[in-house]
N, C-alpha and C. Protein backbone atom coordinates (compact mmCIF):
# COMPACT_ATOMS: atom_id res chain seq x y z
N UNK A 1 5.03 121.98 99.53
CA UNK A 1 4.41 122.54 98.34
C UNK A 1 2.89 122.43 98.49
N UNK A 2 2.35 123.32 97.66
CA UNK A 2 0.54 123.44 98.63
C UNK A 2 0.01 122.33 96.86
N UNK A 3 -1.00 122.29 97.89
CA UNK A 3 -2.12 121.29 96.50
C UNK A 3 -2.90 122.05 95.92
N UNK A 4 -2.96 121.88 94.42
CA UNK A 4 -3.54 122.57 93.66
C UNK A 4 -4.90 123.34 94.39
N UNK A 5 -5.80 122.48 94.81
CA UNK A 5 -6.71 122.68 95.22
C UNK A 5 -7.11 123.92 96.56
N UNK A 6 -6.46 123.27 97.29
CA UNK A 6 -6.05 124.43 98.61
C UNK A 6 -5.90 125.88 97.96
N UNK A 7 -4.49 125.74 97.28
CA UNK A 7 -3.69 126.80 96.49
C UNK A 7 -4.83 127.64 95.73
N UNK A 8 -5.67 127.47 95.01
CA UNK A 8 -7.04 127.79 94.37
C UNK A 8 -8.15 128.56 95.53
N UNK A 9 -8.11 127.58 96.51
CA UNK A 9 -8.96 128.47 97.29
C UNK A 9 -8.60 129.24 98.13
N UNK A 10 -7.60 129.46 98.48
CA UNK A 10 -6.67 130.33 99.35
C UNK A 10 -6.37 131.93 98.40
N UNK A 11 -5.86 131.75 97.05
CA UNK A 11 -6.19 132.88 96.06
C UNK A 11 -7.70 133.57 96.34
N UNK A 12 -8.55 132.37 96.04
CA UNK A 12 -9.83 132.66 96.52
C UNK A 12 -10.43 133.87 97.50
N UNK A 13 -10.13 132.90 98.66
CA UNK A 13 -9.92 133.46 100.21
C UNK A 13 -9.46 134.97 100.31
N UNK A 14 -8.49 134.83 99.81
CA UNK A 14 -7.79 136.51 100.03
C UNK A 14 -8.19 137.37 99.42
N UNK A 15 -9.35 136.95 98.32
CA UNK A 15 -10.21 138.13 97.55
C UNK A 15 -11.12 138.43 98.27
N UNK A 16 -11.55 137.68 99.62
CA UNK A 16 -12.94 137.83 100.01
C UNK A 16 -14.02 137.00 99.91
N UNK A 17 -13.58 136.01 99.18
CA UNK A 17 -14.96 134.98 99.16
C UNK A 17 -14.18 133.78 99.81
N UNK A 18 -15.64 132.76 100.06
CA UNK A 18 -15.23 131.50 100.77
C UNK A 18 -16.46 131.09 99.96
N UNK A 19 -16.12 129.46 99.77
CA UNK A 19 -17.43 128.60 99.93
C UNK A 19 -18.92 128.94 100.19
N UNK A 20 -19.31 128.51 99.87
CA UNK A 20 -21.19 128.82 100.65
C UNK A 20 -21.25 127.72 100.96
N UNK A 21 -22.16 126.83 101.93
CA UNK A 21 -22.91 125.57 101.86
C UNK A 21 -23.28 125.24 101.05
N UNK A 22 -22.99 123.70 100.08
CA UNK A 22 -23.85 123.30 99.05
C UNK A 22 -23.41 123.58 97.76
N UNK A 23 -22.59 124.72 97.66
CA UNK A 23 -22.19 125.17 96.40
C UNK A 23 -21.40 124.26 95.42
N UNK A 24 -20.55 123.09 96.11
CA UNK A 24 -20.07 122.17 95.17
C UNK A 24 -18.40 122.62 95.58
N UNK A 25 -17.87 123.92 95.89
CA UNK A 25 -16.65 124.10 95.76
C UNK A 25 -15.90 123.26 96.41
N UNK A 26 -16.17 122.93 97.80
CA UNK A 26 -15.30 122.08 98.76
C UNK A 26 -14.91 120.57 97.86
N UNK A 27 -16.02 120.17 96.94
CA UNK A 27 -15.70 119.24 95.97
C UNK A 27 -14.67 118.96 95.25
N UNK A 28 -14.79 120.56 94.27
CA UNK A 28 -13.85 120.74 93.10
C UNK A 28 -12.56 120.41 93.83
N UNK A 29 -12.45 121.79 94.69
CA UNK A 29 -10.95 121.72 95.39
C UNK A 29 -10.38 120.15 96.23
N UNK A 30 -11.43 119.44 96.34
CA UNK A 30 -10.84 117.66 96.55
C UNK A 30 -10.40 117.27 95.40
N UNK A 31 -11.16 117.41 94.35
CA UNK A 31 -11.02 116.64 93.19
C UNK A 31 -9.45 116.80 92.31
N UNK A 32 -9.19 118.62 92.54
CA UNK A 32 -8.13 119.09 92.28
C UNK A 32 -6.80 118.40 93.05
N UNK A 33 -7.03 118.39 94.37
CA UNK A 33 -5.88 117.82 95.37
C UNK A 33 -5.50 116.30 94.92
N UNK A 34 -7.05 115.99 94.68
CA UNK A 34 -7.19 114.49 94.38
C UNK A 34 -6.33 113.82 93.20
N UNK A 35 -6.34 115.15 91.74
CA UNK A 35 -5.86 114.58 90.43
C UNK A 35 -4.61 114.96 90.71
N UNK A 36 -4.16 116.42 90.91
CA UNK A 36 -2.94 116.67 90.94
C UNK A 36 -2.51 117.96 90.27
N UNK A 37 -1.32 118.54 90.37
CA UNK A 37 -0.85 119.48 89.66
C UNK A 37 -1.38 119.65 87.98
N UNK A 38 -0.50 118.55 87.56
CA UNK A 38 -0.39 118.38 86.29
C UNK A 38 -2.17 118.12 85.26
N UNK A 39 -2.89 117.52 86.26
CA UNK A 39 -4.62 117.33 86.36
C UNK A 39 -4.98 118.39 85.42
N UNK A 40 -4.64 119.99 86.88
CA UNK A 40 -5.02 120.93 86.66
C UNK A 40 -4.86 121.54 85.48
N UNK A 41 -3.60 121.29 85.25
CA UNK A 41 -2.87 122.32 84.41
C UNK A 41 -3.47 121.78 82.82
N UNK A 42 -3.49 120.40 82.65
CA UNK A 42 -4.27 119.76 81.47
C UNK A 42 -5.78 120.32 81.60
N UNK A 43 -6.33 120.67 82.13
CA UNK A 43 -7.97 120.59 82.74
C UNK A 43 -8.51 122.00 83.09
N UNK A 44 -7.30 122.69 82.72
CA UNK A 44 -7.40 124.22 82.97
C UNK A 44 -8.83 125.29 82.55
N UNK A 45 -8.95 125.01 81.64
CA UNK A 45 -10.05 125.70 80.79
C UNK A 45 -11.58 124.84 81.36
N UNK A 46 -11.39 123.51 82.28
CA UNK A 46 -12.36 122.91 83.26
C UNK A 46 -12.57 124.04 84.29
N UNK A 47 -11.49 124.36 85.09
CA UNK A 47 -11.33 124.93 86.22
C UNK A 47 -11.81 126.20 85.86
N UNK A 48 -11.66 127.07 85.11
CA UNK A 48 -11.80 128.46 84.55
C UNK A 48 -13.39 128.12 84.59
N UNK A 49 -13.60 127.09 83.76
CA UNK A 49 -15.47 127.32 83.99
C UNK A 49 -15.92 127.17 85.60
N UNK A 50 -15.28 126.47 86.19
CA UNK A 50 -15.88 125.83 87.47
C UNK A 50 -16.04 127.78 88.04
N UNK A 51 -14.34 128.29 87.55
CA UNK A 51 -15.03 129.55 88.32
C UNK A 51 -15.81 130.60 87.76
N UNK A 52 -16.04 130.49 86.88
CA UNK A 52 -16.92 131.60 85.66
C UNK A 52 -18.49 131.16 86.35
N UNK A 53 -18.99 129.69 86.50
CA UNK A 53 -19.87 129.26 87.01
C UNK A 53 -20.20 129.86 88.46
N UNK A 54 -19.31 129.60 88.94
CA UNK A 54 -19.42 130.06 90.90
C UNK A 54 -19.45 131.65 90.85
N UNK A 55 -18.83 132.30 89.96
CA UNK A 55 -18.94 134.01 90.04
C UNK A 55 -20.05 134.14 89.87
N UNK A 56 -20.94 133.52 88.66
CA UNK A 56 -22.27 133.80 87.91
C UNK A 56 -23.41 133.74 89.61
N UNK A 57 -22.72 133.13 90.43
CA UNK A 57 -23.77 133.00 91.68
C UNK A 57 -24.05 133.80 92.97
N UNK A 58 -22.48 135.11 92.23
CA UNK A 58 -22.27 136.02 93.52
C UNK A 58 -22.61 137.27 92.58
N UNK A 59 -23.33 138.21 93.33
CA UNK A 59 -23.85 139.47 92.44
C UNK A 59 -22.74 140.63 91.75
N UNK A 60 -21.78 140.66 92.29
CA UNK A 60 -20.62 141.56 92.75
C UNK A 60 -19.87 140.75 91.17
N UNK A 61 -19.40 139.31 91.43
CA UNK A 61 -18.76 138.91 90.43
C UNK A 61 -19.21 138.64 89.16
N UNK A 62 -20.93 138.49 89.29
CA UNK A 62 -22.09 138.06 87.96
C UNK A 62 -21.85 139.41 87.56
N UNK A 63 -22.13 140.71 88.02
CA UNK A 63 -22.16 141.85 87.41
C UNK A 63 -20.71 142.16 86.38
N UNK A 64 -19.41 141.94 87.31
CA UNK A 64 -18.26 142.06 86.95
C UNK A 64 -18.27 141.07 85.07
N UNK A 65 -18.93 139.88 85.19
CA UNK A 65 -18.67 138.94 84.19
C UNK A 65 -19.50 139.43 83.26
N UNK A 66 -20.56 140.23 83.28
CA UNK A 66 -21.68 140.25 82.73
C UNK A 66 -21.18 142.47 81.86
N UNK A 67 -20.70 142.91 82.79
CA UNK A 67 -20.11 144.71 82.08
C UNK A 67 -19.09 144.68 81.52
N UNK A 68 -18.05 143.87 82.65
CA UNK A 68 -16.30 143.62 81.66
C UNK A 68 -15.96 142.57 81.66
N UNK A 69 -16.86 141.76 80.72
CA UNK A 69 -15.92 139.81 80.57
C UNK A 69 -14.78 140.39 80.13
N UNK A 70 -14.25 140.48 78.99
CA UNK A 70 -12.37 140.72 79.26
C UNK A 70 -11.60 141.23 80.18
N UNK A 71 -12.29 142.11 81.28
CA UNK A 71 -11.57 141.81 82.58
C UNK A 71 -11.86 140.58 83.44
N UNK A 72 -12.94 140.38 83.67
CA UNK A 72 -13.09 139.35 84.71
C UNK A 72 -12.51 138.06 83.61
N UNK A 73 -12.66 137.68 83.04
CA UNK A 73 -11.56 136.88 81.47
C UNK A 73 -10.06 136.88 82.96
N UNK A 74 -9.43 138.04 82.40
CA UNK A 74 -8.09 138.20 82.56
C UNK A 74 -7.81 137.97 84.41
N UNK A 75 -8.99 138.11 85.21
CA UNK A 75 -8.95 138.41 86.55
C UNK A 75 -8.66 136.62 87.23
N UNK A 76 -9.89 136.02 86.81
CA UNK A 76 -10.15 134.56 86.84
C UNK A 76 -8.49 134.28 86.32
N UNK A 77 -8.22 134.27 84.96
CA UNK A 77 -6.86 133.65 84.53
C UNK A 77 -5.70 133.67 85.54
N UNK A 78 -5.85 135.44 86.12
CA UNK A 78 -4.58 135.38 86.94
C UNK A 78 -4.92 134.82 88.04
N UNK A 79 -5.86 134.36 88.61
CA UNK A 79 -6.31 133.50 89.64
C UNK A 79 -5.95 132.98 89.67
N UNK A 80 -6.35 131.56 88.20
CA UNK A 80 -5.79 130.21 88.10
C UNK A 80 -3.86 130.38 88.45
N UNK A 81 -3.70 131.26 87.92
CA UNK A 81 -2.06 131.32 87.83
C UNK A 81 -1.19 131.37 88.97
N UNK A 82 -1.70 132.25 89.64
CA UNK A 82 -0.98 132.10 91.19
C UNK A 82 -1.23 131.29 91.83
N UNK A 83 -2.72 130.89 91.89
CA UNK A 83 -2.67 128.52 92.26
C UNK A 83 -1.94 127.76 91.87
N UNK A 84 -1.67 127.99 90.34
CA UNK A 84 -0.11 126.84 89.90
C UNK A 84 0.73 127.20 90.36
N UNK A 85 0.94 128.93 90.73
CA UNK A 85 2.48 128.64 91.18
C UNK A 85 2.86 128.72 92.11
N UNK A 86 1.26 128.57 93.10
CA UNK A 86 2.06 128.74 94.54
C UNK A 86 2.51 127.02 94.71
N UNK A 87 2.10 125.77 93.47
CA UNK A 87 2.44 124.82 93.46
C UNK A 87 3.41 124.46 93.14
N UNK A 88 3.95 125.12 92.69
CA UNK A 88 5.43 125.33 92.03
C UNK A 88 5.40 124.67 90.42
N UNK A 89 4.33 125.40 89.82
CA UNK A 89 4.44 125.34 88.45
C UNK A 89 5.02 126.56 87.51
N UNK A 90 5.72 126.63 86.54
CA UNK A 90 6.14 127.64 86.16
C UNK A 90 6.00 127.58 84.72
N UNK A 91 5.62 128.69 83.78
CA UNK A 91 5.14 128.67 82.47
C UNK A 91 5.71 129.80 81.79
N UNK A 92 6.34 129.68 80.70
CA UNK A 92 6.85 130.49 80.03
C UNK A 92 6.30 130.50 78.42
N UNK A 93 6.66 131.23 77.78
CA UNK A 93 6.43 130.74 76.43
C UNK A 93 6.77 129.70 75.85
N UNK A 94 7.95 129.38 76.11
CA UNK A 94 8.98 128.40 75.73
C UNK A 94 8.78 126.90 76.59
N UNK A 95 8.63 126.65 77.16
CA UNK A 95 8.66 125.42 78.64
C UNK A 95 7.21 125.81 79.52
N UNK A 96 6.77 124.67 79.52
CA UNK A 96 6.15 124.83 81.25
C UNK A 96 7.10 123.67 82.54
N UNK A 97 7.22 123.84 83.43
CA UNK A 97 7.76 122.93 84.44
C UNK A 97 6.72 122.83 85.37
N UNK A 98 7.00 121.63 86.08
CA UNK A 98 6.59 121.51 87.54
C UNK A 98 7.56 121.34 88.18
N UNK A 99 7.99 122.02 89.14
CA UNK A 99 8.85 121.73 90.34
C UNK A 99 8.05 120.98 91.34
N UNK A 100 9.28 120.05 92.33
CA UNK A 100 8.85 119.70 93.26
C UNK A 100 9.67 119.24 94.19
């Protein structure tokens, strides 16, 4: 099962971005591995800023946040979402689980 953290930047990754030097991300994504699934999932609306913050620093994604916040809103969310579940978290209306 992947760690929150990884899982986050690997979503990441496949959009096209990586890390910069210095930027702090290689951090977050320890800190994430570090607390845990469940961390995340409490800390969620943490993580959502961490990336609202890091977009604000790329022109492509500052523009995106800055013409359609309710898309980039909804874009970021489904981000976070496929990180939980490539962890094997699952959320419904009714239940959330963690598998493991």
């Amino acid at each position: 099962m992947a760690r929150p953290g990884d899982a986050l930047q690997l979503v990441i990754k496949n959009l096209g971005y990586a890390a910069k030097p210095g930027c702090g991300c290689d951090d977050r994504v320890a800190a994430m591995n570090r607390n845990g699934l469940q961390w995340c999932v409490d800390n969620r609306d943490e993580i959502i800023g961490w990336l609202k913050e890091s977009a604000n620093q790329r022109w492509i994604a500052a523009a995106v946040m800055r013409l359609a916040p309710s898309v980039a809103e909804k874009v970021i969310n489904q981000i976070v979402d496929d990180a939980f579940q490539m962890c094997g978290y699952i959320e419904s209306d009714q239940i959330a689980i963690i598998t493991t």
